[in-house]
C-alpha atoms as a PDB file:
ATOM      1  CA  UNK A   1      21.848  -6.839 -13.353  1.00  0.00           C
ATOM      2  CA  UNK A   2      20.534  -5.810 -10.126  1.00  0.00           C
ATOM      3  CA  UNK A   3      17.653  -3.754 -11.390  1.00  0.00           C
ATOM      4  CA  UNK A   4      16.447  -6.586 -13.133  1.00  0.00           C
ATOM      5  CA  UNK A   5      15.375  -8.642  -9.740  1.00  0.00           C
ATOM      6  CA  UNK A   6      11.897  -9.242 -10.224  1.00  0.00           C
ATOM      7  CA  UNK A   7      11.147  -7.946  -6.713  1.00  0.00           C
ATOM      8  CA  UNK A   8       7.225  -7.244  -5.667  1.00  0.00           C
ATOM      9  CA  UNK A   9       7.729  -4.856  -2.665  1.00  0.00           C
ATOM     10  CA  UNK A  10       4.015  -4.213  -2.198  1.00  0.00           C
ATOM     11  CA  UNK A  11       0.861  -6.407  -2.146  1.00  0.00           C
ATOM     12  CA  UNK A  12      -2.447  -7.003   0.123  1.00  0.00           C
ATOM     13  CA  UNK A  13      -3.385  -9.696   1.968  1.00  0.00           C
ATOM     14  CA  UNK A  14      -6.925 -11.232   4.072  1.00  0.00           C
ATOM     15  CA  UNK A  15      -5.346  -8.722   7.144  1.00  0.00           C
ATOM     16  CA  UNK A  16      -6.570  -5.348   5.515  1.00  0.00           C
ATOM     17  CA  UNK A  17      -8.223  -4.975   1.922  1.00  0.00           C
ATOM     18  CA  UNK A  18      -6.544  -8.125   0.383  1.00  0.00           C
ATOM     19  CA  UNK A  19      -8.914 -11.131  -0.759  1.00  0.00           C
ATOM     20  CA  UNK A  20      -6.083 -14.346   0.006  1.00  0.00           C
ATOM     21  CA  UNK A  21      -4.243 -15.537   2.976  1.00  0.00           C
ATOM     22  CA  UNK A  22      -0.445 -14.052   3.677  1.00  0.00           C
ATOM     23  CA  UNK A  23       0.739 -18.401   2.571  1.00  0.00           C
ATOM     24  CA  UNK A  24      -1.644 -17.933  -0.491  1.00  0.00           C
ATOM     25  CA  UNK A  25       0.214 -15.023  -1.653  1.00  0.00           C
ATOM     26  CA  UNK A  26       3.505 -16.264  -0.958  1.00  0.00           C
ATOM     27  CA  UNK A  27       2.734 -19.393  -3.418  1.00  0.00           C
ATOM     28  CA  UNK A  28       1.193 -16.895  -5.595  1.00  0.00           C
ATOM     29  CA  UNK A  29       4.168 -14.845  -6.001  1.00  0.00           C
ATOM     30  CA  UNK A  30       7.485 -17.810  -6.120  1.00  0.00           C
ATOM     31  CA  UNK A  31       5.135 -19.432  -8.846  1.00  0.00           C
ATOM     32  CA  UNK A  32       4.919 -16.243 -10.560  1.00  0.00           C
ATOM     33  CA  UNK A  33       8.928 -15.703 -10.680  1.00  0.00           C
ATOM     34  CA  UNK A  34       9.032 -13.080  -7.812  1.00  0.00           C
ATOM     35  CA  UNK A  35      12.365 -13.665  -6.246  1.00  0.00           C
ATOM     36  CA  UNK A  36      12.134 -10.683  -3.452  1.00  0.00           C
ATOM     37  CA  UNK A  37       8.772 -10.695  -2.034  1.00  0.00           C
ATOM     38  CA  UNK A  38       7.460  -8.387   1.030  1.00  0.00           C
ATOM     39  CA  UNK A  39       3.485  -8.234   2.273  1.00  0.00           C
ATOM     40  CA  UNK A  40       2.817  -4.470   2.780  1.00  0.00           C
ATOM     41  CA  UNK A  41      -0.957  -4.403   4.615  1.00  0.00           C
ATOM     42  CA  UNK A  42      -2.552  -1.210   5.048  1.00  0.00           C
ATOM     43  CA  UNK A  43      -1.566   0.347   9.002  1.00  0.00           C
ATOM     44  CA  UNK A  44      -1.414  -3.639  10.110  1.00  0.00           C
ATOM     45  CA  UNK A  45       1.193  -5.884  10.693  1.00  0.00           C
ATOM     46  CA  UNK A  46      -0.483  -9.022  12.403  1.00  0.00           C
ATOM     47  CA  UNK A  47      -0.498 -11.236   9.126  1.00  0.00           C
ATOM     48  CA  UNK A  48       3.707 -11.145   8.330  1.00  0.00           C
ATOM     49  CA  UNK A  49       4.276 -14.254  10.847  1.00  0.00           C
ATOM     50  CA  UNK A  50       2.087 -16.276   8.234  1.00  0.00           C
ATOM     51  CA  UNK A  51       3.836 -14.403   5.272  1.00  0.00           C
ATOM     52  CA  UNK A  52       7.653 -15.044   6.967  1.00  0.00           C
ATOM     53  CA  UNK A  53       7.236 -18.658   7.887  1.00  0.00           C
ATOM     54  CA  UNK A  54       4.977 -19.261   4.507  1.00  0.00           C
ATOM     55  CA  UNK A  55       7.833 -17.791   2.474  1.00  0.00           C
ATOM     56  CA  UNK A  56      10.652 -19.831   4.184  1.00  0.00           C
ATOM     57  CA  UNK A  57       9.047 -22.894   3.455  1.00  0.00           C
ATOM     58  CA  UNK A  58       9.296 -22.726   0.359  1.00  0.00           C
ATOM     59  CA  UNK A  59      12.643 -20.318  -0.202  1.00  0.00           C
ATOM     60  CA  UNK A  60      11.112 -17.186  -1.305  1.00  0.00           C
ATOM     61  CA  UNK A  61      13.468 -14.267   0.289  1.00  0.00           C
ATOM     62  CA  UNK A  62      11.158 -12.019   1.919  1.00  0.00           C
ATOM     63  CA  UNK A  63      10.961  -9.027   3.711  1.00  0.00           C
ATOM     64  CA  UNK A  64       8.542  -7.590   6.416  1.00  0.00           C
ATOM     65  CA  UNK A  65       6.012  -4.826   4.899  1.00  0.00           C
ATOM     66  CA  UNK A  66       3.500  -2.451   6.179  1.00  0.00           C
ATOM     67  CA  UNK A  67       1.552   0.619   4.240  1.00  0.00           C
ATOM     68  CA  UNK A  68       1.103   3.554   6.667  1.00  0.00           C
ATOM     69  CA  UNK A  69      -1.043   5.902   5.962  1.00  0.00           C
ATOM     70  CA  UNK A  70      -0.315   9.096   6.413  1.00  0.00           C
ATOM     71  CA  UNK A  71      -2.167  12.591   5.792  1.00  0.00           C
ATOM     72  CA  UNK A  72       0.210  15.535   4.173  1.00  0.00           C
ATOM     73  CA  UNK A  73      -1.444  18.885   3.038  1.00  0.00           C
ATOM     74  CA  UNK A  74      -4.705  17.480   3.265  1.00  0.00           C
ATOM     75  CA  UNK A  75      -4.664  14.595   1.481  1.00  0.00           C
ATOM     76  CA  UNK A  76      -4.055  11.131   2.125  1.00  0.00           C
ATOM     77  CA  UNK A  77      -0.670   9.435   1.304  1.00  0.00           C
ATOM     78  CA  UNK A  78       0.710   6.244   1.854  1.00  0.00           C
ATOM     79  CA  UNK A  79       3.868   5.206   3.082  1.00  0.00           C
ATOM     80  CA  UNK A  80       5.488   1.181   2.468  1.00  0.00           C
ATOM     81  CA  UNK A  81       7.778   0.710   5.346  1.00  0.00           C
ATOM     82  CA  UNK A  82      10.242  -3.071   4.466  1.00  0.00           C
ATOM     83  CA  UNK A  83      12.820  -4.729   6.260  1.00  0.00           C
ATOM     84  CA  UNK A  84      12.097  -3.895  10.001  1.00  0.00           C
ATOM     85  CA  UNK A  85      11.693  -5.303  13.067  1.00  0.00           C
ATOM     86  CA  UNK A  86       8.097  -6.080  13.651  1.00  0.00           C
ATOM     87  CA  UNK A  87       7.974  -6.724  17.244  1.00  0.00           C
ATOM     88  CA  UNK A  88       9.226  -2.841  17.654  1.00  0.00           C
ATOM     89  CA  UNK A  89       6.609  -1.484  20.161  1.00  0.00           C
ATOM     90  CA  UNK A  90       6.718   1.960  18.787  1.00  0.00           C
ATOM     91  CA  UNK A  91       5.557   0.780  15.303  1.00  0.00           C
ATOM     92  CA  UNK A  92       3.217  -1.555  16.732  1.00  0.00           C
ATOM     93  CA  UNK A  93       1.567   1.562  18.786  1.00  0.00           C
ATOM     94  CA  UNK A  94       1.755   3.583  15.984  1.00  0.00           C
ATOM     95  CA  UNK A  95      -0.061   1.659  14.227  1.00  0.00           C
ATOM     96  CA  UNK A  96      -2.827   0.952  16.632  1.00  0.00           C
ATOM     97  CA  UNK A  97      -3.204   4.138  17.036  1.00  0.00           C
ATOM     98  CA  UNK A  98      -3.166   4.745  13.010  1.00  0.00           C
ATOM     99  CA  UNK A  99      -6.074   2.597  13.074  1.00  0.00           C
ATOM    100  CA  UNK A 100      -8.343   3.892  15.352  1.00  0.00           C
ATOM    101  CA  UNK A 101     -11.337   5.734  13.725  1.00  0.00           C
ATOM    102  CA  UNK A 102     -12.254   3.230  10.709  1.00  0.00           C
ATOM    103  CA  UNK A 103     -15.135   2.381  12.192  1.00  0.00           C
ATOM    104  CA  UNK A 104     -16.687   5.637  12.455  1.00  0.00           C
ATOM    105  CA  UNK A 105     -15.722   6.902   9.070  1.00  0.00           C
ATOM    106  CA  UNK A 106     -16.631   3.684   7.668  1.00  0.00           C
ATOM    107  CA  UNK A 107     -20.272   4.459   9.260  1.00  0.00           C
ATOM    108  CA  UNK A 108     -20.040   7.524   8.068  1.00  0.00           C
ATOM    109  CA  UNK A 109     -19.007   5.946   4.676  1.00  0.00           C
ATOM    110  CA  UNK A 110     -22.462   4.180   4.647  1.00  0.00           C
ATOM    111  CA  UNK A 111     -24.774   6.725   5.598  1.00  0.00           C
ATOM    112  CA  UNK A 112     -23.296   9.158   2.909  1.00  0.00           C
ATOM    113  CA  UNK A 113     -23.848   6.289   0.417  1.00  0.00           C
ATOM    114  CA  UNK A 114     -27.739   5.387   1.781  1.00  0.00           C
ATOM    115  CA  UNK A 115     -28.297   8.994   0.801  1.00  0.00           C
ATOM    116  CA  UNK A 116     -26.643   8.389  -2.432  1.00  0.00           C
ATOM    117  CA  UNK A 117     -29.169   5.724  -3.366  1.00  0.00           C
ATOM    118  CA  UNK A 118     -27.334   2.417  -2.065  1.00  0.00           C
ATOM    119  CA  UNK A 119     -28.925   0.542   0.529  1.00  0.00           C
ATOM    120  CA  UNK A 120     -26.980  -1.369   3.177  1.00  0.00           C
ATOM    121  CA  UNK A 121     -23.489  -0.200   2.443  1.00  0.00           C
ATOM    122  CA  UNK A 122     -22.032  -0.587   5.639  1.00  0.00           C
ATOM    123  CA  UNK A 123     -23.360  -3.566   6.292  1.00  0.00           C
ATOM    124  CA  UNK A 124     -22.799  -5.212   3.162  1.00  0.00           C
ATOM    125  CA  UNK A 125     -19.042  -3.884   3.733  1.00  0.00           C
ATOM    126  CA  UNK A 126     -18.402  -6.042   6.987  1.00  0.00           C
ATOM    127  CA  UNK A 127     -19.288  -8.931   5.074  1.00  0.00           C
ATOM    128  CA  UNK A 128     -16.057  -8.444   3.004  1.00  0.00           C
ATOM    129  CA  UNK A 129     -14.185  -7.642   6.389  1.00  0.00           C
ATOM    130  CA  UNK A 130     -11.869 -10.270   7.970  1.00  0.00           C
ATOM    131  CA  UNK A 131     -10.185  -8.220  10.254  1.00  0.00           C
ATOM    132  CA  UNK A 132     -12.898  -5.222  11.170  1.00  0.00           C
ATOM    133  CA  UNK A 133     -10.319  -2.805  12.436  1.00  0.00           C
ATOM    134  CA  UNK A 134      -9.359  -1.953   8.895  1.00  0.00           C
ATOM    135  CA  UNK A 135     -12.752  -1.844   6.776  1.00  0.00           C
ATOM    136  CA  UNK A 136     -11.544   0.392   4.035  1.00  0.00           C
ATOM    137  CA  UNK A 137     -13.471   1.917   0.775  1.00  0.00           C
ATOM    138  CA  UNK A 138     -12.202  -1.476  -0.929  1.00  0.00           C
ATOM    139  CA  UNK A 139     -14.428  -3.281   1.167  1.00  0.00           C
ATOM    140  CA  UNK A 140     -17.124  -0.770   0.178  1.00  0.00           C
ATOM    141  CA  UNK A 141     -16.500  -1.160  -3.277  1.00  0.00           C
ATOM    142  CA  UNK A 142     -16.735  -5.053  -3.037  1.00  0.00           C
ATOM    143  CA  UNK A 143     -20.291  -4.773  -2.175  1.00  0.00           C
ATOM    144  CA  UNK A 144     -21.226  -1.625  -4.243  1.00  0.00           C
ATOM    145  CA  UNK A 145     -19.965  -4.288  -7.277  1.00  0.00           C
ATOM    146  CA  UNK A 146     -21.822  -7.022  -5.779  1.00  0.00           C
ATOM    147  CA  UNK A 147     -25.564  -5.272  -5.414  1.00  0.00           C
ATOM    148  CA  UNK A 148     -25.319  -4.449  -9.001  1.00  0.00           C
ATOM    149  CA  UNK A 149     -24.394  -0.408  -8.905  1.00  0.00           C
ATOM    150  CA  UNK A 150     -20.953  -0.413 -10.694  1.00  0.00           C
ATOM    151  CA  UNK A 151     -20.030  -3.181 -12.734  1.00  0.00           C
ATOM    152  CA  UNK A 152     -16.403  -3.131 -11.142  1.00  0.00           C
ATOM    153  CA  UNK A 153     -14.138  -1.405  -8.362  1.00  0.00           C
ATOM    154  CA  UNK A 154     -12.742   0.799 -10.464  1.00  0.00           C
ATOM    155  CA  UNK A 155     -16.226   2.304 -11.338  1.00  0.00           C
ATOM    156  CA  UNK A 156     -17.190   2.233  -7.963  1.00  0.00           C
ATOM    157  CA  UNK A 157     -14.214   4.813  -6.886  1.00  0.00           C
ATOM    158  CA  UNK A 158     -14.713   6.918  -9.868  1.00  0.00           C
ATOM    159  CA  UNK A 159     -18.603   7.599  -8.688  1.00  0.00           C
ATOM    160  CA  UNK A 160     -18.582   7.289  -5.467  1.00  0.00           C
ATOM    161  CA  UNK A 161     -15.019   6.662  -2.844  1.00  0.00           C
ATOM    162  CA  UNK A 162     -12.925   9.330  -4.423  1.00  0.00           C
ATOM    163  CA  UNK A 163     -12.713  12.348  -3.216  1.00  0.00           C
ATOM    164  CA  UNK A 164     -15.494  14.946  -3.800  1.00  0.00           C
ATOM    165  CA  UNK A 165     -18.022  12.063  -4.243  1.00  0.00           C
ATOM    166  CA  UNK A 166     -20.554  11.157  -2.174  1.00  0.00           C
ATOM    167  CA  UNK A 167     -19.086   8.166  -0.825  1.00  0.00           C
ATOM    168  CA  UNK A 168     -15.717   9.903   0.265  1.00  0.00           C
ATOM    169  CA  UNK A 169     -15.291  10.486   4.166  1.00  0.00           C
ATOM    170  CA  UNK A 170     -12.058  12.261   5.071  1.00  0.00           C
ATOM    171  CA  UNK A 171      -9.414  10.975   7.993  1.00  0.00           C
ATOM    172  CA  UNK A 172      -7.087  12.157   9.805  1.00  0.00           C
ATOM    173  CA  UNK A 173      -3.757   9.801   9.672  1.00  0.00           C
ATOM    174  CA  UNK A 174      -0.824   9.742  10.961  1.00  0.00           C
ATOM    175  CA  UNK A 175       1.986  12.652  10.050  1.00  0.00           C
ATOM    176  CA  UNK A 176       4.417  12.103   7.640  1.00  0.00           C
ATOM    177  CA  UNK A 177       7.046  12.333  10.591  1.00  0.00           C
ATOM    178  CA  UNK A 178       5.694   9.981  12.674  1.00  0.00           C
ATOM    179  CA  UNK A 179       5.279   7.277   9.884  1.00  0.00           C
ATOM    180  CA  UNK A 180       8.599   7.517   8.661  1.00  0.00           C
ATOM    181  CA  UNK A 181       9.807   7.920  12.304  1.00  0.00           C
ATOM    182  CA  UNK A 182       8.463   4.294  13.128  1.00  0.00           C
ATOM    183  CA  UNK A 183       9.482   2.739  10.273  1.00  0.00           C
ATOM    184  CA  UNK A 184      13.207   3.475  10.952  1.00  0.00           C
ATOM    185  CA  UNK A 185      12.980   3.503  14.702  1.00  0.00           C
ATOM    186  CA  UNK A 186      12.056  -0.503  13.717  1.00  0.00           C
ATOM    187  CA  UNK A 187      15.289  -0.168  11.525  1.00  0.00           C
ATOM    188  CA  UNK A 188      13.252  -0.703   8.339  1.00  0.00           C
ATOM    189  CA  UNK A 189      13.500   1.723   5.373  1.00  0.00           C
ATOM    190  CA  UNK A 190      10.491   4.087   4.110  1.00  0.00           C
ATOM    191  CA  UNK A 191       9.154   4.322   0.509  1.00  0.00           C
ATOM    192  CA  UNK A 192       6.594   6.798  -0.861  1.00  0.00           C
ATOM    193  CA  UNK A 193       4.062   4.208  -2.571  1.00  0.00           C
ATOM    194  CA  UNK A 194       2.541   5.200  -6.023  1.00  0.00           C
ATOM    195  CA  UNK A 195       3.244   8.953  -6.095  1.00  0.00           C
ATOM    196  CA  UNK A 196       1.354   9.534  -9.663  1.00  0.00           C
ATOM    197  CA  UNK A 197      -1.995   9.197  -7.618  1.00  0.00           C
ATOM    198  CA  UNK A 198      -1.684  11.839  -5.074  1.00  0.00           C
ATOM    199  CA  UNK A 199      -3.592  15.130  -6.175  1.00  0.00           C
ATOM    200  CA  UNK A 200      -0.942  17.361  -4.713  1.00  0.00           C
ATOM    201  CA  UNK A 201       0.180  19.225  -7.848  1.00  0.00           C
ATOM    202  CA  UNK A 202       4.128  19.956  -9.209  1.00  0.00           C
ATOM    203  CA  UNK A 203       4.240  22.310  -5.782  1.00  0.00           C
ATOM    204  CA  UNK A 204       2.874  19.898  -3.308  1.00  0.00           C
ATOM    205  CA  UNK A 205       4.498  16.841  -4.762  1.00  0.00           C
ATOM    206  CA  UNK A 206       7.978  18.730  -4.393  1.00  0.00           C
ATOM    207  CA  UNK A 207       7.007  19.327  -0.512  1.00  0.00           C
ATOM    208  CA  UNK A 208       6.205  15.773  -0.050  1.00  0.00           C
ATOM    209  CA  UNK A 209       9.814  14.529  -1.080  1.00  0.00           C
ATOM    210  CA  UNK A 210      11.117  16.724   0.461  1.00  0.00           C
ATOM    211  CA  UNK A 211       9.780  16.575   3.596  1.00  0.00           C
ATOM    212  CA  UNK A 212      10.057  12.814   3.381  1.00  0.00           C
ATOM    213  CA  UNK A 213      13.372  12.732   2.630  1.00  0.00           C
ATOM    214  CA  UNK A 214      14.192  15.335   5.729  1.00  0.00           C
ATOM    215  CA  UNK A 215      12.271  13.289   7.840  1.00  0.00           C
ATOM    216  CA  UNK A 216      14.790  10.266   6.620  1.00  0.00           C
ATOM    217  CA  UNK A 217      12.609   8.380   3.896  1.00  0.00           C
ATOM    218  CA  UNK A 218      14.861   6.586   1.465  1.00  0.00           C
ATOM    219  CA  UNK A 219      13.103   5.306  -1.757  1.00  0.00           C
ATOM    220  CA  UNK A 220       9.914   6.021  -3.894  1.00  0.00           C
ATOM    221  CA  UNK A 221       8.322   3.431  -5.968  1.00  0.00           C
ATOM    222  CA  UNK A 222       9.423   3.991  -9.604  1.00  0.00           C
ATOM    223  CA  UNK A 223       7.152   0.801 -11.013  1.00  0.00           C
ATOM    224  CA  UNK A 224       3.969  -0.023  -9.780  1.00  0.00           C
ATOM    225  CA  UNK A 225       0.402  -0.783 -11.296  1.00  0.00           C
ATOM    226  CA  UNK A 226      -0.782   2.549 -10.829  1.00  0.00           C
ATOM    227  CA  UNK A 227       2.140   4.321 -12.873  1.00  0.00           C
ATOM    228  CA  UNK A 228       1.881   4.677 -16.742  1.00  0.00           C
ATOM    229  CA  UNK A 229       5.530   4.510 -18.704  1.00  0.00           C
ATOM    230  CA  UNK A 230       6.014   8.377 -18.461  1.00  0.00           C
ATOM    231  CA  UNK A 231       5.405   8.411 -14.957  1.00  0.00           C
ATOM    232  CA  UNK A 232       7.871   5.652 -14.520  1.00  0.00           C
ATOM    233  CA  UNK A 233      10.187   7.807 -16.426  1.00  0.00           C
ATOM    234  CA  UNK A 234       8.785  11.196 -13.959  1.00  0.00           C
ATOM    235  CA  UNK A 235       9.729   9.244 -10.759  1.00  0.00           C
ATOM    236  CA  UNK A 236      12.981   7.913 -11.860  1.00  0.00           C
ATOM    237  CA  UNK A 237      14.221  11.561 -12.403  1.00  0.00           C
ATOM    238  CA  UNK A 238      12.807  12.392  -9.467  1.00  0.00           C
ATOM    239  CA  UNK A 239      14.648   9.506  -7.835  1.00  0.00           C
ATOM    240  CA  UNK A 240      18.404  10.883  -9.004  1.00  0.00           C
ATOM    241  CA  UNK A 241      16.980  14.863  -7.979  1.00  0.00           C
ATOM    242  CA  UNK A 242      16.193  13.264  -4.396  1.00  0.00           C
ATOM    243  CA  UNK A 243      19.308  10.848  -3.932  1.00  0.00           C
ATOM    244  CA  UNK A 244      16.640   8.501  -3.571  1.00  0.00           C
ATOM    245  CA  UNK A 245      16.473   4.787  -4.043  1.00  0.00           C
ATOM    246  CA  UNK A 246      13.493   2.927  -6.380  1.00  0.00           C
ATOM    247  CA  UNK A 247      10.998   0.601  -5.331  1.00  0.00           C
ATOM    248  CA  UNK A 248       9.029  -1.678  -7.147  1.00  0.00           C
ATOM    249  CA  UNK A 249       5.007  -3.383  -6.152  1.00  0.00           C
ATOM    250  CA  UNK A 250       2.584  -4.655  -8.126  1.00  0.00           C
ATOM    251  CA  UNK A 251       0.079  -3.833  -5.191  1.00  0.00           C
ATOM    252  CA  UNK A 252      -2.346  -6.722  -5.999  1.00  0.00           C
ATOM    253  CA  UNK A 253      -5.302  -7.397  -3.334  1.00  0.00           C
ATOM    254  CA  UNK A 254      -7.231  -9.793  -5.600  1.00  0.00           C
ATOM    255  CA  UNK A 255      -7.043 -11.936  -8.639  1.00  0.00           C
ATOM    256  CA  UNK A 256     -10.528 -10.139 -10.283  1.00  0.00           C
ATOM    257  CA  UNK A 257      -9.738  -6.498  -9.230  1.00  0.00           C
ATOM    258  CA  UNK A 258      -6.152  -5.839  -9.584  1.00  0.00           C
ATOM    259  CA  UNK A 259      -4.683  -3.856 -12.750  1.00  0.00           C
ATOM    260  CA  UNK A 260      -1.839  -6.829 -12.582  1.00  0.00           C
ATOM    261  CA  UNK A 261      -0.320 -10.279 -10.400  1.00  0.00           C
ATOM    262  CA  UNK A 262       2.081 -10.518  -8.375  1.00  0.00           C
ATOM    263  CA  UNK A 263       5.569 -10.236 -10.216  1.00  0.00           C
ATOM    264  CA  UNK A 264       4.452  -9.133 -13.623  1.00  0.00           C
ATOM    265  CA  UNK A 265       5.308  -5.426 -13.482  1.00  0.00           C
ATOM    266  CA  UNK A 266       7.978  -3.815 -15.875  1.00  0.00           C
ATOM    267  CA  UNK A 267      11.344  -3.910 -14.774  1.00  0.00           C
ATOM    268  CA  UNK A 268      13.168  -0.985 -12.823  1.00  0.00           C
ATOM    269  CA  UNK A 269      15.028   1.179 -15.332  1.00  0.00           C
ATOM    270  CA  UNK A 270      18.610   1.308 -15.339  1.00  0.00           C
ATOM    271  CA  UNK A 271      19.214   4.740 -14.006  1.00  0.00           C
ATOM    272  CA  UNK A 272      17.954   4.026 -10.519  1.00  0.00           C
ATOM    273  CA  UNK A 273      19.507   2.690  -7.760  1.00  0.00           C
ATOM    274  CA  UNK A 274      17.208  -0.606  -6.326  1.00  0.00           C
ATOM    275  CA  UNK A 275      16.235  -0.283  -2.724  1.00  0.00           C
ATOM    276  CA  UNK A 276      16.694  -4.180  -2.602  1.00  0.00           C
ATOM    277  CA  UNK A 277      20.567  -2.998  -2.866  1.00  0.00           C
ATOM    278  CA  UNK A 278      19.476  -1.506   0.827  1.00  0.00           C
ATOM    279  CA  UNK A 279      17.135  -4.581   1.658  1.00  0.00           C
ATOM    280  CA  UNK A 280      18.892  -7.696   0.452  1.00  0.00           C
ATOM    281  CA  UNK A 281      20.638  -8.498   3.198  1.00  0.00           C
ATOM    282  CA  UNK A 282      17.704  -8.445   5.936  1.00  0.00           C
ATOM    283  CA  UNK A 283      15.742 -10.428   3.727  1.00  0.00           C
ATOM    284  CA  UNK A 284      14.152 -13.601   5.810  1.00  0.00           C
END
């Protein structure tokens, strides 16, 4: 059945916080069974050429990604837009424009972390950086691993990059209106990624859909590596309240730090409607 499609709708590559190529990816994921495939880097589109032509050379449908983020009632949210047209200047301004600022907060980043008691953050960072528009508190937790603080990423955000730690450096990102806005104005469709880790509360997380689907979102993701079975469960009833469509990404950056590989999430359940039933067709 349809919801069985092991799709992976969500995953990083070398262009933001990923460790491997866009072509290393797409050999990762037809080897692991994935048989809908879309490369979803954070506020950056440059690497989907690579991913397109990579996946057509070896006949893995795919789908063109991006992760916008996106700040609602104060805290950060992110935003998969799939299947759109990724020449569309809007987007491609948007995004630009989505990125500006890294730099600074990532200096800010490292000064707040020198204080902490860890020398050379930022610096140490870059070195994990191929494209330095988008240093992120991945690439600070790559090197906070590597001097010997925290014995793995995970550690690292619980003690220093989440919020309220002395690591964490707010940003202001782009609205939930405009994010959504580009994503269709490309023609693509827009998915809330991982809901279960926003810290918006039963209140707040009832804004967000709403708002998102107002603003003409169309699917959450239901399975991902960051949802536990009853959250799975939470978001597919929350799918069927919203007349929304379910989404499913693994969200893997790296063979040693993600929770799973590409393609080896649960299925969807059988309540929800797919968004591949949306996507299929525009598949490359």
């Amino acid at each position: 059945m349809d919801h069985l499609l092991n799709a992976d709708l969500h995953c990083h590559s070398v262009f933001s916080d990923g460790t491997l190529a866009p072509e290393v990816l797409a050999r990762r994921a037809q080897a692991n069974g994935v048989g809908l495939w879309a490369l979803t880097d954070h506020d950056e589109i440059s690497g989907l050429d690579q991913a397109l032509s990579s996946a057509r050379a070896i006949g893995l449908p795919c789908l063109t990604g991006v992760e916008i983020s996106v700040t609602f009632a104060g805290v950060t949210v992110h935003i998969v837009g799939l299947g759109f047209d990724h020449r569309h200047p809007p987007l491609i301004e948007g995004l630009r424009r989505t990125r500006a600022g890294r730099e600074q907060r990532a200096r800010d980043m490292g000064a707040d972390l020198e204080r902490a008691g860890i020398r050379g953050a930022f610096d140490g960072a870059m070195k994990y950086v191929d494209n330095p528009d988008l240093i992120s508190r991945t690439h600070f937790a790559r090197y906070i691993v590597e001097a010997g603080y925290c014995s793995d990423t995970h550690e690292v955000f619980r003690k220093y990059l989440a919020e309220g730690k002395p690591g964490y450096v707010p940003h202001r990102w782009a609205s939930l209106g405009d994010a959504v806005g580009w994503i269709n104005g490309a023609g693509g469709v827009a998915v809330i990624a991982h809901p279960a880790r926003y810290a918006l509360g039963i209140n707040g997380e009832y804004a967000l859909f709403s708002e998102f689907k107002a603003h003409g979102g169309l699917g959450v993701e239901v399975v991902t590596s960051a949802h536990s079975v009853p959250e799975v469960a939470r978001y597919a009833d929350m799918c069927r309240e919203f007349g929304l469509l379910a989404s499913r990404g693994s969200d893997f950056h790296c063979p040693q730090e993600s929770r799973c590989d590409l393609g080896s999430l649960p299925d969807l359940p059988g309540s929800v409607t797919p968004i591949w039933a949306e996507l299929r067709a525009r598949a490359d």
